[in-house]
PDB file of N, CA and C in Angstrom:
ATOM      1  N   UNK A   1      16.674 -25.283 -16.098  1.00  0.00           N
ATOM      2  CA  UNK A   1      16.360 -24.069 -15.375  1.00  0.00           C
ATOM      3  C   UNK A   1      16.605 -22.863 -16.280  1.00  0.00           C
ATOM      4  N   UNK A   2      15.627 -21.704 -16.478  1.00  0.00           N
ATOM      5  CA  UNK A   2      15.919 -21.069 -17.091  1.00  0.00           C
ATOM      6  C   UNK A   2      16.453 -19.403 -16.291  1.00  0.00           C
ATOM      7  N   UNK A   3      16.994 -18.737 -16.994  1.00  0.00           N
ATOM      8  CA  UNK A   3      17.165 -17.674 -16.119  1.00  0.00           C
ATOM      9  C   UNK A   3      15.807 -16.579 -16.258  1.00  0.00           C
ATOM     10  N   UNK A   4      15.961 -15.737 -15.175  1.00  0.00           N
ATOM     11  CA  UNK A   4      15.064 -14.671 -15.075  1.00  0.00           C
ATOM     12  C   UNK A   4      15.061 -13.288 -16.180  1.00  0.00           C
ATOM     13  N   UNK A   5      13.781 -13.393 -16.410  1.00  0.00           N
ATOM     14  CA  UNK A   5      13.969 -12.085 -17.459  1.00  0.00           C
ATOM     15  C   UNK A   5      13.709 -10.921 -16.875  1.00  0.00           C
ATOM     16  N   UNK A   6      15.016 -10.336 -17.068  1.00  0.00           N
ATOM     17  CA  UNK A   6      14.765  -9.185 -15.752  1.00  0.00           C
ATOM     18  C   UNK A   6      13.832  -7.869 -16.396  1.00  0.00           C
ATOM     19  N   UNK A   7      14.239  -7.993 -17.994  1.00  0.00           N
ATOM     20  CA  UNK A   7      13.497  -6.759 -18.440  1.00  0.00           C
ATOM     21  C   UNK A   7      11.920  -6.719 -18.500  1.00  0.00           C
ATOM     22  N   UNK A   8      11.465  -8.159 -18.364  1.00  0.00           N
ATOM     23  CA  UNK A   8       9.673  -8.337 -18.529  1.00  0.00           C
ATOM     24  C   UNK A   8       9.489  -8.314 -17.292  1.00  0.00           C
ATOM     25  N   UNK A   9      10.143  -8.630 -15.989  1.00  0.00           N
ATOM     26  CA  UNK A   9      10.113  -8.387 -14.544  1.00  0.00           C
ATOM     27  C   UNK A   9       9.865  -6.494 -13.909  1.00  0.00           C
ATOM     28  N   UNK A  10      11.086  -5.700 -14.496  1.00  0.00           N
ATOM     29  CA  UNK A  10      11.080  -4.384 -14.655  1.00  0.00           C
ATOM     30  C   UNK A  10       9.615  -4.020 -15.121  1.00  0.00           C
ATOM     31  N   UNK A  11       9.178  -4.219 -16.438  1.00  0.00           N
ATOM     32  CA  UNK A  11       8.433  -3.670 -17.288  1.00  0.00           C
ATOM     33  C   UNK A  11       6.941  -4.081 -16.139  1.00  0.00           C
ATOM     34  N   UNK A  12       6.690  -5.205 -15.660  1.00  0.00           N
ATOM     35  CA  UNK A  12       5.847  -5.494 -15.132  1.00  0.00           C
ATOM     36  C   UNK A  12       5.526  -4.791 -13.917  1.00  0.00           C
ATOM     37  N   UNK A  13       6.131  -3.545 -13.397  1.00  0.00           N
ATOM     38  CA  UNK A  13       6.302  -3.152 -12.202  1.00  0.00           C
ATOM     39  C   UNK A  13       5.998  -1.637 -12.606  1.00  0.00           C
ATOM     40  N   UNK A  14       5.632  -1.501 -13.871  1.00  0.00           N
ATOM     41  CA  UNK A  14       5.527   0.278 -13.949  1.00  0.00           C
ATOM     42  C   UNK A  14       4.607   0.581 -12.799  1.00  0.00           C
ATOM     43  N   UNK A  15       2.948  -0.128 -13.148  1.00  0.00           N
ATOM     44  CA  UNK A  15       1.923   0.141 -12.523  1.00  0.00           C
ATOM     45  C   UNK A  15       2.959   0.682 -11.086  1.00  0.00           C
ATOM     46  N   UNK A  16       3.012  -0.602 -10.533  1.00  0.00           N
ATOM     47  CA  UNK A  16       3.466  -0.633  -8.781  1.00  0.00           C
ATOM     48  C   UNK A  16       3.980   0.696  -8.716  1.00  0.00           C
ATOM     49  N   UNK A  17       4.825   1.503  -9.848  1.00  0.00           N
ATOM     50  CA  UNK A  17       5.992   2.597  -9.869  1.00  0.00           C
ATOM     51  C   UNK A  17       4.873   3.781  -9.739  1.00  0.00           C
ATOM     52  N   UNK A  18       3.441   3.701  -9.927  1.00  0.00           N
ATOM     53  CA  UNK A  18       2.770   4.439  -9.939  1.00  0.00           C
ATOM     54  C   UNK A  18       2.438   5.006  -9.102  1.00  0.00           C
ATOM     55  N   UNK A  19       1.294   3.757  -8.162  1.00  0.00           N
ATOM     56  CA  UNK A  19       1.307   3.702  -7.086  1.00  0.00           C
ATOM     57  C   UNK A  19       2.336   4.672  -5.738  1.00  0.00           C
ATOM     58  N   UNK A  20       3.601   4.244  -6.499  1.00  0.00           N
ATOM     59  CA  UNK A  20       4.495   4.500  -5.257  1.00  0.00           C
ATOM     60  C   UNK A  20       4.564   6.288  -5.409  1.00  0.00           C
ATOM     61  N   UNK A  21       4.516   6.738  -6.809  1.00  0.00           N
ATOM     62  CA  UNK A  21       4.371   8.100  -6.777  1.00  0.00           C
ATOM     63  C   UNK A  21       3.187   8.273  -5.760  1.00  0.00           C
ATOM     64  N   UNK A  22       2.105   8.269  -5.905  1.00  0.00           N
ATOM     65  CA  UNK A  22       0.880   8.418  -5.350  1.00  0.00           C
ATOM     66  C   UNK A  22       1.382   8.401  -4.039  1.00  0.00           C
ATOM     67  N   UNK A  23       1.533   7.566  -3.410  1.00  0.00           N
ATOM     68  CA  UNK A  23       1.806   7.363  -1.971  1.00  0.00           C
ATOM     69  C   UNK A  23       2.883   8.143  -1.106  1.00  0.00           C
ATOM     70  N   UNK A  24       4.145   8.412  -1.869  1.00  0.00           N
ATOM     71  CA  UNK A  24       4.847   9.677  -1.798  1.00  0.00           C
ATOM     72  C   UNK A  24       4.138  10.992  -1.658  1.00  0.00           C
ATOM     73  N   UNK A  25       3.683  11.033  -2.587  1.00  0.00           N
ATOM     74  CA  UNK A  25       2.364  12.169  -2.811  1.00  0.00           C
ATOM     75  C   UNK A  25       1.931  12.746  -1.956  1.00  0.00           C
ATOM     76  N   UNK A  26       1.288  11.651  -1.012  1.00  0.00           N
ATOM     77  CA  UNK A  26       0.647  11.397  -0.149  1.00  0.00           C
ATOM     78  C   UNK A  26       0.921  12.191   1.092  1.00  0.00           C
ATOM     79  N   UNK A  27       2.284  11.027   1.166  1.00  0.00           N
ATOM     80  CA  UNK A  27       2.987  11.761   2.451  1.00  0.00           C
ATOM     81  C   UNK A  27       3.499  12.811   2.753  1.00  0.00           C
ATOM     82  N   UNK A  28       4.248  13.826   1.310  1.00  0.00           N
ATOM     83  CA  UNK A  28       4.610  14.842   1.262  1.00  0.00           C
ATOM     84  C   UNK A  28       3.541  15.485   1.607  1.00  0.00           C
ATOM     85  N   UNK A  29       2.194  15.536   1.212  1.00  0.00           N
ATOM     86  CA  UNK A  29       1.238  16.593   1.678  1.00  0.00           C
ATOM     87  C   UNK A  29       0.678  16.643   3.150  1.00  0.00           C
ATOM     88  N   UNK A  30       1.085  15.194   3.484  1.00  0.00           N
ATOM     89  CA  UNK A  30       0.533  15.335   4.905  1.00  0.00           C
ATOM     90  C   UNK A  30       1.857  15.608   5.795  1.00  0.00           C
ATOM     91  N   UNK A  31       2.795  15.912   5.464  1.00  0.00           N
ATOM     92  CA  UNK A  31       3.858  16.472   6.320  1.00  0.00           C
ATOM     93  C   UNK A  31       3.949  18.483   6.048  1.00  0.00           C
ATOM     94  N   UNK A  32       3.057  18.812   4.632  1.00  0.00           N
ATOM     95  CA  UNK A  32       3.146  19.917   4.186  1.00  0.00           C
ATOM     96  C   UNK A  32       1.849  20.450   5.165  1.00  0.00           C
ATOM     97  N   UNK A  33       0.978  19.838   5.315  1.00  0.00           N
ATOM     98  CA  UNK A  33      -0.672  20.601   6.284  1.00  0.00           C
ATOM     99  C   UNK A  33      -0.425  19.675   7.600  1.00  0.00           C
ATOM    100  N   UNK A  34       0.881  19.276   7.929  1.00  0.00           N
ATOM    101  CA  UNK A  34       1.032  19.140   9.499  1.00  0.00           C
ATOM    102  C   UNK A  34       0.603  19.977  10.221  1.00  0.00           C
ATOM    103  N   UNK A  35       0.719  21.573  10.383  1.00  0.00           N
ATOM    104  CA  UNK A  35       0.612  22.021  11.417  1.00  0.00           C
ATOM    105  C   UNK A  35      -0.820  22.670  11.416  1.00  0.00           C
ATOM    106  N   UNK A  36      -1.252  23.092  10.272  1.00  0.00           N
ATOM    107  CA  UNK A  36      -2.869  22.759  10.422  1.00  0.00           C
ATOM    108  C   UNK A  36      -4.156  21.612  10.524  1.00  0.00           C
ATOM    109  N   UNK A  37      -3.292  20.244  10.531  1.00  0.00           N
ATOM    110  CA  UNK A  37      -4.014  19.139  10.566  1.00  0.00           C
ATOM    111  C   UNK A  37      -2.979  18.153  11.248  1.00  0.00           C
ATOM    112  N   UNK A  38      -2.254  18.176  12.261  1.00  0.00           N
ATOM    113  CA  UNK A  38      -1.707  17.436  12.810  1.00  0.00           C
ATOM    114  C   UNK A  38      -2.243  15.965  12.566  1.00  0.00           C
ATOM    115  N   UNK A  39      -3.174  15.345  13.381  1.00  0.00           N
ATOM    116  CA  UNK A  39      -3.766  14.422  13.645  1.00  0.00           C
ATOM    117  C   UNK A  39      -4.302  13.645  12.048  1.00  0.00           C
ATOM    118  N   UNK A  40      -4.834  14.349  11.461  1.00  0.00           N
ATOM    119  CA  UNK A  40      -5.252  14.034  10.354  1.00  0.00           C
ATOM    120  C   UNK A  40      -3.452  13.533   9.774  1.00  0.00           C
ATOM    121  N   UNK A  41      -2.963  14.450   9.399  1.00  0.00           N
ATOM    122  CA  UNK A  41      -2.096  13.993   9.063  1.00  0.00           C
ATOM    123  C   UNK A  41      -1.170  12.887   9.200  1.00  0.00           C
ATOM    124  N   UNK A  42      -0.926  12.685  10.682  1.00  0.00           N
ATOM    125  CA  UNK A  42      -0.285  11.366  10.782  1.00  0.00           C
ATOM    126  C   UNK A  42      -0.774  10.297  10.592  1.00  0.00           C
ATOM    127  N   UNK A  43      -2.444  10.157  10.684  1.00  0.00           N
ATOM    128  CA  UNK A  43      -2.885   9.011  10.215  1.00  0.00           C
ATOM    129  C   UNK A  43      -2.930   8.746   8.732  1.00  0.00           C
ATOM    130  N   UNK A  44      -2.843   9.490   7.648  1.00  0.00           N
ATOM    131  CA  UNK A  44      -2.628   9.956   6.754  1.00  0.00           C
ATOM    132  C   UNK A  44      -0.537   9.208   5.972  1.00  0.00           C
ATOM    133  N   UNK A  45       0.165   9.906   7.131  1.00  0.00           N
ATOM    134  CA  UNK A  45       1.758   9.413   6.676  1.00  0.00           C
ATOM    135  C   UNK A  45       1.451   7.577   7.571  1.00  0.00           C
ATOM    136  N   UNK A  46       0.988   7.186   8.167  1.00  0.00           N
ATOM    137  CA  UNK A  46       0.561   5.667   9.044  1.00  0.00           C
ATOM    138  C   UNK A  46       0.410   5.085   7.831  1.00  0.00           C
ATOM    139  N   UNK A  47      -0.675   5.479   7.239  1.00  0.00           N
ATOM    140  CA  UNK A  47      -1.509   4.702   6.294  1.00  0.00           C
ATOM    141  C   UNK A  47      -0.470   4.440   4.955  1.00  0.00           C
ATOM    142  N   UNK A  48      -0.372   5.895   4.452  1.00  0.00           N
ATOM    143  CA  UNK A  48       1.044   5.579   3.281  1.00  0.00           C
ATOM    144  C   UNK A  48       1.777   4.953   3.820  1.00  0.00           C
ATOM    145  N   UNK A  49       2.468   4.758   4.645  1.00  0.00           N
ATOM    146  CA  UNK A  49       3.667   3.694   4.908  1.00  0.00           C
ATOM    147  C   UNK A  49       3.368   2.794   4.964  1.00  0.00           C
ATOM    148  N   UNK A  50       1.878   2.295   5.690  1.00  0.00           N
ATOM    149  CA  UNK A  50       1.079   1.220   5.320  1.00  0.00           C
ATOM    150  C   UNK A  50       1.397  -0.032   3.969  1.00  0.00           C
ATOM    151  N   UNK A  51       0.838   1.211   3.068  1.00  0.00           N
ATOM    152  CA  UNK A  51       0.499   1.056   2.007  1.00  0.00           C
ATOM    153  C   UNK A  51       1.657   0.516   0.930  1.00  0.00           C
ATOM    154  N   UNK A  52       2.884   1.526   1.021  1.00  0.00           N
ATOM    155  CA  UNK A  52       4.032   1.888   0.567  1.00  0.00           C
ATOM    156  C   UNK A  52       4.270   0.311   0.940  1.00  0.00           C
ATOM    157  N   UNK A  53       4.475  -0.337   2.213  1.00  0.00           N
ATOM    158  CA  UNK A  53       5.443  -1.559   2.539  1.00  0.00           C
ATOM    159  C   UNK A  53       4.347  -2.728   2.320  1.00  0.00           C
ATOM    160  N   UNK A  54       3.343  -2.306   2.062  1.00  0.00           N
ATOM    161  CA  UNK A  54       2.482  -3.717   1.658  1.00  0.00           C
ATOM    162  C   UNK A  54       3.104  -3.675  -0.309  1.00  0.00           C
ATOM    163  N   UNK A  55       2.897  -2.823  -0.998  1.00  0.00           N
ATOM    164  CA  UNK A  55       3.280  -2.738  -1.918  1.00  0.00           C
ATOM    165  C   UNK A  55       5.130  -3.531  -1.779  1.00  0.00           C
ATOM    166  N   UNK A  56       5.449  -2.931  -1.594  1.00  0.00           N
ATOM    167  CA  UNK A  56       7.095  -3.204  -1.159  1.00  0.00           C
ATOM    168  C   UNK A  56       7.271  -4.859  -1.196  1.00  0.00           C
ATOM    169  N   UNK A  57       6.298  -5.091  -0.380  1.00  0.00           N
ATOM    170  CA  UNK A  57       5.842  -6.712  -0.096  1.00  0.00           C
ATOM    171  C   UNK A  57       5.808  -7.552  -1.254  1.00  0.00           C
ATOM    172  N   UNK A  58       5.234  -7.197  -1.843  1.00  0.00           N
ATOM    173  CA  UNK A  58       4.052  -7.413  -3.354  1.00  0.00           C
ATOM    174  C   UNK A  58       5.127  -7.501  -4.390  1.00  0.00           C
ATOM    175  N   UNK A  59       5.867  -6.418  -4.684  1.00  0.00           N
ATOM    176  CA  UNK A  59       7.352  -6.289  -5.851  1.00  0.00           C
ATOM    177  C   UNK A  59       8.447  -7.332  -4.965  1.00  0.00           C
ATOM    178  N   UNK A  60       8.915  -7.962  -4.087  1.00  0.00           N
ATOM    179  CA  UNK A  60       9.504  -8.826  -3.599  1.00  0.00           C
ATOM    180  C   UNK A  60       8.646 -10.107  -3.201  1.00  0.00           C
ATOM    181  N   UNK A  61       7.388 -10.381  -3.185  1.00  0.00           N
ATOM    182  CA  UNK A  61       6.782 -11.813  -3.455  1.00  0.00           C
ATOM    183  C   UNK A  61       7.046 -11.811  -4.851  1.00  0.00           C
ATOM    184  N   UNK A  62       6.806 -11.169  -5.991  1.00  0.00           N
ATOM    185  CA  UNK A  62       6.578 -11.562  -7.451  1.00  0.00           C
ATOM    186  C   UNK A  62       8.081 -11.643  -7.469  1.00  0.00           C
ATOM    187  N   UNK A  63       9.112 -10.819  -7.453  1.00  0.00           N
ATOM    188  CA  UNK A  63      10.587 -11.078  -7.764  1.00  0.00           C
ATOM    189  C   UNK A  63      11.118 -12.517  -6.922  1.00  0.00           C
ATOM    190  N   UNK A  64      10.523 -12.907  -5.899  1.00  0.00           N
ATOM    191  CA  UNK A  64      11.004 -14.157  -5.548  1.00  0.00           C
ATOM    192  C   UNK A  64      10.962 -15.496  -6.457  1.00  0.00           C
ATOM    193  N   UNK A  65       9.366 -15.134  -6.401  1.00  0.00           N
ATOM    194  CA  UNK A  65       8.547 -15.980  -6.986  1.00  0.00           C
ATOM    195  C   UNK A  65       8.886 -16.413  -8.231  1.00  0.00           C
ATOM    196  N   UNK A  66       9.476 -15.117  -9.008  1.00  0.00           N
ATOM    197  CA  UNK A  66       9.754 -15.283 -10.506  1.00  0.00           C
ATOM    198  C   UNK A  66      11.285 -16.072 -10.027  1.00  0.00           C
ATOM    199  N   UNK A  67      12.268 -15.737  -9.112  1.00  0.00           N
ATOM    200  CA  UNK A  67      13.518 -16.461  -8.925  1.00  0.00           C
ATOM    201  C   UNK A  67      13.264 -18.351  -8.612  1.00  0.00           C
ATOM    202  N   UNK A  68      11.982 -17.781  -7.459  1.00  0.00           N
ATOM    203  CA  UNK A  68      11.926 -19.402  -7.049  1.00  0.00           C
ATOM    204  C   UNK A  68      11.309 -20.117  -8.426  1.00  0.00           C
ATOM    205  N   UNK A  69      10.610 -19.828  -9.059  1.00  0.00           N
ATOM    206  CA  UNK A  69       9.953 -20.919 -10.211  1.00  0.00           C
ATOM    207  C   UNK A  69      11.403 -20.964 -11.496  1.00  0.00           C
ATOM    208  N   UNK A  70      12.446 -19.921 -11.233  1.00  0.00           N
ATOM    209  CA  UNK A  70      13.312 -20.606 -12.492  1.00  0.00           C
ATOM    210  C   UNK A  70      14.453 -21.345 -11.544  1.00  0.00           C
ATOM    211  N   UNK A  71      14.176 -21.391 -10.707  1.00  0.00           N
ATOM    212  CA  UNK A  71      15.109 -22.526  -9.798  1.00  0.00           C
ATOM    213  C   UNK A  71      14.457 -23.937  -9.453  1.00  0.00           C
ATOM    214  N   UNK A  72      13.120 -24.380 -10.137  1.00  0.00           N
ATOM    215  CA  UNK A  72      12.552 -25.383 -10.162  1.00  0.00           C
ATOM    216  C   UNK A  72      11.386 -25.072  -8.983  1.00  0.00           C
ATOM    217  N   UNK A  73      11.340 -24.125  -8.562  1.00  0.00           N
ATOM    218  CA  UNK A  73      10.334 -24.269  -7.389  1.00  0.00           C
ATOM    219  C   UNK A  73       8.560 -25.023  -7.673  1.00  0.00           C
ATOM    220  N   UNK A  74       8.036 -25.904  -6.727  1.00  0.00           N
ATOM    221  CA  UNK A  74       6.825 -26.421  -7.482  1.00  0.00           C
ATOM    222  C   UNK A  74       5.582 -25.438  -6.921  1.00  0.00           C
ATOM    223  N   UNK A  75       4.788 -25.490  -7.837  1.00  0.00           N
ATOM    224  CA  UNK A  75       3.861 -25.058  -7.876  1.00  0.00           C
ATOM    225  C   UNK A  75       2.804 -25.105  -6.798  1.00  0.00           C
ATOM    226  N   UNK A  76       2.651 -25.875  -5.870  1.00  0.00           N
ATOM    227  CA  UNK A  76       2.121 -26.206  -4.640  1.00  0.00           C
ATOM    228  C   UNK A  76       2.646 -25.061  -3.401  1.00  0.00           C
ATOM    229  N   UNK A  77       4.584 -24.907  -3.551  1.00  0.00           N
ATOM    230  CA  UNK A  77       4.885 -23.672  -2.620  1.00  0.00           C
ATOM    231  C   UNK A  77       4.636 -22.489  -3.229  1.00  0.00           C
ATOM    232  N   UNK A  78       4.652 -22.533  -4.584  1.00  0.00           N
ATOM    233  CA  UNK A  78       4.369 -21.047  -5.159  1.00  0.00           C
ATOM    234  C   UNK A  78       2.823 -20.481  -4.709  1.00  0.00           C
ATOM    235  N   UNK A  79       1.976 -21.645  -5.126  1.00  0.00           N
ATOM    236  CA  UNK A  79       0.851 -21.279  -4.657  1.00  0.00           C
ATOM    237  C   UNK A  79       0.433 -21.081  -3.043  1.00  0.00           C
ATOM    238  N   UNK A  80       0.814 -21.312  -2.110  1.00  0.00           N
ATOM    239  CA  UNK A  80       0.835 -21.738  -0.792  1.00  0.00           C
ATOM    240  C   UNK A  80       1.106 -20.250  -0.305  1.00  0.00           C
ATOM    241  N   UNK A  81       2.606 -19.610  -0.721  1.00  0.00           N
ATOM    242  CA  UNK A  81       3.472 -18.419  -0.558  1.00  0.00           C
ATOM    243  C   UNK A  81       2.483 -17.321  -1.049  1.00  0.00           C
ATOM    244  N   UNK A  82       2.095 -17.410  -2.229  1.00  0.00           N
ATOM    245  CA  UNK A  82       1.495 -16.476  -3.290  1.00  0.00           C
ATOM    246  C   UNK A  82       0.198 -16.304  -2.552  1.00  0.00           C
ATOM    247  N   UNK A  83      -0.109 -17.305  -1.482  1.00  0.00           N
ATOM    248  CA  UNK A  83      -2.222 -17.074  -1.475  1.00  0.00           C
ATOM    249  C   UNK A  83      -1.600 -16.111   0.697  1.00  0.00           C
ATOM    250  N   UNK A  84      -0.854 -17.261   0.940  1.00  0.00           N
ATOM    251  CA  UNK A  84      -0.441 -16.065   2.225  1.00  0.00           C
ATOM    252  C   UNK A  84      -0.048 -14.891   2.236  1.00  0.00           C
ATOM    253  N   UNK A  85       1.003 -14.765   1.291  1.00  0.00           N
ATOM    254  CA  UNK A  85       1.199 -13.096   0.913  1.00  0.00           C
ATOM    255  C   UNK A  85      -0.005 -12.553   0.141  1.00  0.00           C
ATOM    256  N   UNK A  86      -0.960 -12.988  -0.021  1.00  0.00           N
ATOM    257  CA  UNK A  86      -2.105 -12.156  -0.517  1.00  0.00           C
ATOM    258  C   UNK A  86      -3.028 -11.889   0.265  1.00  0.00           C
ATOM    259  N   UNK A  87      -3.003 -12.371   1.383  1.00  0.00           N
ATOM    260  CA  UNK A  87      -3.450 -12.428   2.975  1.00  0.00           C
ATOM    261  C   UNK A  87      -3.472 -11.441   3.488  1.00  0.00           C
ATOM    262  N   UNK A  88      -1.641 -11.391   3.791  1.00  0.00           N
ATOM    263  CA  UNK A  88      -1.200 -10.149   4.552  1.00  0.00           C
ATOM    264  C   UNK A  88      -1.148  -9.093   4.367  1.00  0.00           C
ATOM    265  N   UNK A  89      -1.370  -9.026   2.410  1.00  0.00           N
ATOM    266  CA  UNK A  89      -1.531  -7.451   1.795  1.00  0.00           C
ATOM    267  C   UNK A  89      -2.751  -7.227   2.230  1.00  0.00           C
ATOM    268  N   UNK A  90      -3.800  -7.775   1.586  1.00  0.00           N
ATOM    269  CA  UNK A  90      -5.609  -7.447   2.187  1.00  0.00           C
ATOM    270  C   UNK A  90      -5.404  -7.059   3.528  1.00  0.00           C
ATOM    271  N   UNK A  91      -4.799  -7.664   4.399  1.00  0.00           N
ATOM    272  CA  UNK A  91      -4.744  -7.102   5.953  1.00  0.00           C
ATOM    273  C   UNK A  91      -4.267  -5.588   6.294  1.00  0.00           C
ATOM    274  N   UNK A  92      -3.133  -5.705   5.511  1.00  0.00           N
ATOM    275  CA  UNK A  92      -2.308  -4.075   5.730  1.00  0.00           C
ATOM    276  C   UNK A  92      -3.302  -3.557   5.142  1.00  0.00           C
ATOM    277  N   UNK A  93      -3.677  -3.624   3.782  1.00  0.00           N
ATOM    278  CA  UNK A  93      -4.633  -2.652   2.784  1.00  0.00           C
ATOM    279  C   UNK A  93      -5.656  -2.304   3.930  1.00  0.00           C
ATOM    280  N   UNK A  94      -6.198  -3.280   4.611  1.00  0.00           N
ATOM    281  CA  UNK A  94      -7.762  -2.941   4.983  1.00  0.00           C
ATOM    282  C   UNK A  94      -7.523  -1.554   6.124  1.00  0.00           C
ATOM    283  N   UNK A  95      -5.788  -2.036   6.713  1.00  0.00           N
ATOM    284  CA  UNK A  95      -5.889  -1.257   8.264  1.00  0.00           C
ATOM    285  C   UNK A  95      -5.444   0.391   7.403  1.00  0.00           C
ATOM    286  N   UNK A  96      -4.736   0.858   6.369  1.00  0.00           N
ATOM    287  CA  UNK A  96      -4.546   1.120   5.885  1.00  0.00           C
ATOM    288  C   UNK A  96      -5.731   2.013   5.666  1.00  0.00           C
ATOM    289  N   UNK A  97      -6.594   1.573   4.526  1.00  0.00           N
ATOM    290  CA  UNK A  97      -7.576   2.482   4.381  1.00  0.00           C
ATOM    291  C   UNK A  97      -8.433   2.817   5.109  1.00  0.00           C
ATOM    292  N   UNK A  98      -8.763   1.854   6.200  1.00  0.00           N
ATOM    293  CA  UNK A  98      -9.105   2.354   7.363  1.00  0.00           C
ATOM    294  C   UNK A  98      -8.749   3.636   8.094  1.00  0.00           C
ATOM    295  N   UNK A  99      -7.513   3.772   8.170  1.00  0.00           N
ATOM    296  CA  UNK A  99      -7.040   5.053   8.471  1.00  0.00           C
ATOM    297  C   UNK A  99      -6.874   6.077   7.651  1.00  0.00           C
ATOM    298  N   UNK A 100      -6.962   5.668   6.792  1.00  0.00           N
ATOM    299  CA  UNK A 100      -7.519   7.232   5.579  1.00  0.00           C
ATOM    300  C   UNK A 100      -8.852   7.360   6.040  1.00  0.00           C
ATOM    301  N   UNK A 101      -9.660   6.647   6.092  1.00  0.00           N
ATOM    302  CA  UNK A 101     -11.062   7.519   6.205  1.00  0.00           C
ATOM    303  C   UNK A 101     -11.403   7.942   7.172  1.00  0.00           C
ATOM    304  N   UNK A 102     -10.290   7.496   8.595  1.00  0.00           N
ATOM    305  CA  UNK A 102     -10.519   8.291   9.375  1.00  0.00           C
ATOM    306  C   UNK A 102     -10.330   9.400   9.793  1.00  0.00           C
ATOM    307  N   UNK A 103      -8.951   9.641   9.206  1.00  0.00           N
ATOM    308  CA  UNK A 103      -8.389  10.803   8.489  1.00  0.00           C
ATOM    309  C   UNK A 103      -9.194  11.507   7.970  1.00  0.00           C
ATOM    310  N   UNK A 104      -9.996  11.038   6.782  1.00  0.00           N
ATOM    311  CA  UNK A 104     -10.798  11.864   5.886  1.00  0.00           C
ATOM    312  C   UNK A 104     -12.013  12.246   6.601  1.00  0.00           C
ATOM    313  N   UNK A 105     -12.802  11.757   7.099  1.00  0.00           N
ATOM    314  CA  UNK A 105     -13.898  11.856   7.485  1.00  0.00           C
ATOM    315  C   UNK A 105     -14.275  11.683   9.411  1.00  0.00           C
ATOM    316  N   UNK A 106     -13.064  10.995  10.386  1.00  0.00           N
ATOM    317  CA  UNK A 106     -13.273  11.084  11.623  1.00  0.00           C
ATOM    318  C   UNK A 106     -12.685  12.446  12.388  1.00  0.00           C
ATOM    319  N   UNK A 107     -12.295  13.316  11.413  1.00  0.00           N
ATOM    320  CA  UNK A 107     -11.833  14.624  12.853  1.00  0.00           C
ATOM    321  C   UNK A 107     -12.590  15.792  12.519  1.00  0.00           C
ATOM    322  N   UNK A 108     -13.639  15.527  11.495  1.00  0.00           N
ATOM    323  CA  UNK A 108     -14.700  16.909  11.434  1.00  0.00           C
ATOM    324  C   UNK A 108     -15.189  16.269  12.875  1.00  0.00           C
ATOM    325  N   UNK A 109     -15.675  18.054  13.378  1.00  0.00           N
ATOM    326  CA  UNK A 109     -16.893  18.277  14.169  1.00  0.00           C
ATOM    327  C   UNK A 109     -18.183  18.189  13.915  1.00  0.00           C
ATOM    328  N   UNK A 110     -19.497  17.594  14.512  1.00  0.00           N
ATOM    329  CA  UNK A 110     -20.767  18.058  14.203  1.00  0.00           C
ATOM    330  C   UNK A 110     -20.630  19.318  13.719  1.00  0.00           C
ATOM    331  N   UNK A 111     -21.994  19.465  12.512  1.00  0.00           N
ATOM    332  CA  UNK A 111     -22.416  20.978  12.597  1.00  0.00           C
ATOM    333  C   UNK A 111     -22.933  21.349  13.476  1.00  0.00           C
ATOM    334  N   UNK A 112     -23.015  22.673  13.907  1.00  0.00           N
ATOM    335  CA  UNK A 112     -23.830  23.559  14.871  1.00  0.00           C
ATOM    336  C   UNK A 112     -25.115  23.225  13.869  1.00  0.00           C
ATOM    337  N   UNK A 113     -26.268  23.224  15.017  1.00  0.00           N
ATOM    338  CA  UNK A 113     -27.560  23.157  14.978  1.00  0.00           C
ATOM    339  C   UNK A 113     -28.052  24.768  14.324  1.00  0.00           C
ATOM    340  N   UNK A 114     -28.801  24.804  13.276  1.00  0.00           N
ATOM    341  CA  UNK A 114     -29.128  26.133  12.763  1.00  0.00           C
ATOM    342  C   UNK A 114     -30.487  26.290  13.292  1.00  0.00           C
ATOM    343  N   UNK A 115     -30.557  27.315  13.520  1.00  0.00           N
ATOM    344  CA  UNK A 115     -32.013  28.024  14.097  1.00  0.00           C
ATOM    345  C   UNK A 115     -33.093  28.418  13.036  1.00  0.00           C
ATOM    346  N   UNK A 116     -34.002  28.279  13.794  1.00  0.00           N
ATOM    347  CA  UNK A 116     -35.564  27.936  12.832  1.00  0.00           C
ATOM    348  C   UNK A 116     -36.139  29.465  12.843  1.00  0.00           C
ATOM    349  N   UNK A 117     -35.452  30.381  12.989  1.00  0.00           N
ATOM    350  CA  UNK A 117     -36.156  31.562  13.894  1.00  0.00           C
ATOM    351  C   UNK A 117     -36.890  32.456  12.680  1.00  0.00           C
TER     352      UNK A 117
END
């Protein structure tokens, strides 16, 4: 059994560290145009948290994963674990961006009809 390399584990997680700025980002602005976009906004902080704990998900399947395979784990549960948790991210992701675009694009009004005159 070998032990875990924690520093190629770390290093492998910048991206994710990115992400998580972004999504912070996110939420700070939609708590900053709360009171001119209420609605927008909370679907907006929904979705980042969404997002944020599917990620969250994702850095604790791979840190398991990397624990369970230097503890002998076989390859049949790794794969089994690894294809369900890739399931449940696509699921959050989908409801997730779903609610950004509704955000983005479901609380405009029609335009007013312009006159031909």
């Amino acid at each position: 059994m070998s032990e875990i390399n924690w520093a190629s584990l770390v290093l492998s997680q910048i991206g994710n560290f990115l992400f998580l700025i972004v999504y912070f980002v996110g939420i700070v602005l939609a708590l900053v145009f709360w009171r001119r976009h209420p609605t927008v906004s909370i679907l907006c902080i929904v979705a980042f948290l969404i997002l944020l704990g599917a990620l969250v998900i994702g850095i604790g399947t791979q840190i398991w994963m990397t624990a369970g395979a230097s503890r002998g784990m076989r390859s049949e549960e790794i794969g089994r674990f690894l294809s369900i948790m890739g399931i449940v991210r696509a699921g959050l992701g989908i409801v997730a961006w779903t609610l950004l675009l509704t955000a983005l694009f479901g609380w405009r009004s029609p335009a007013a009809p312009q006159s031909t005159v």
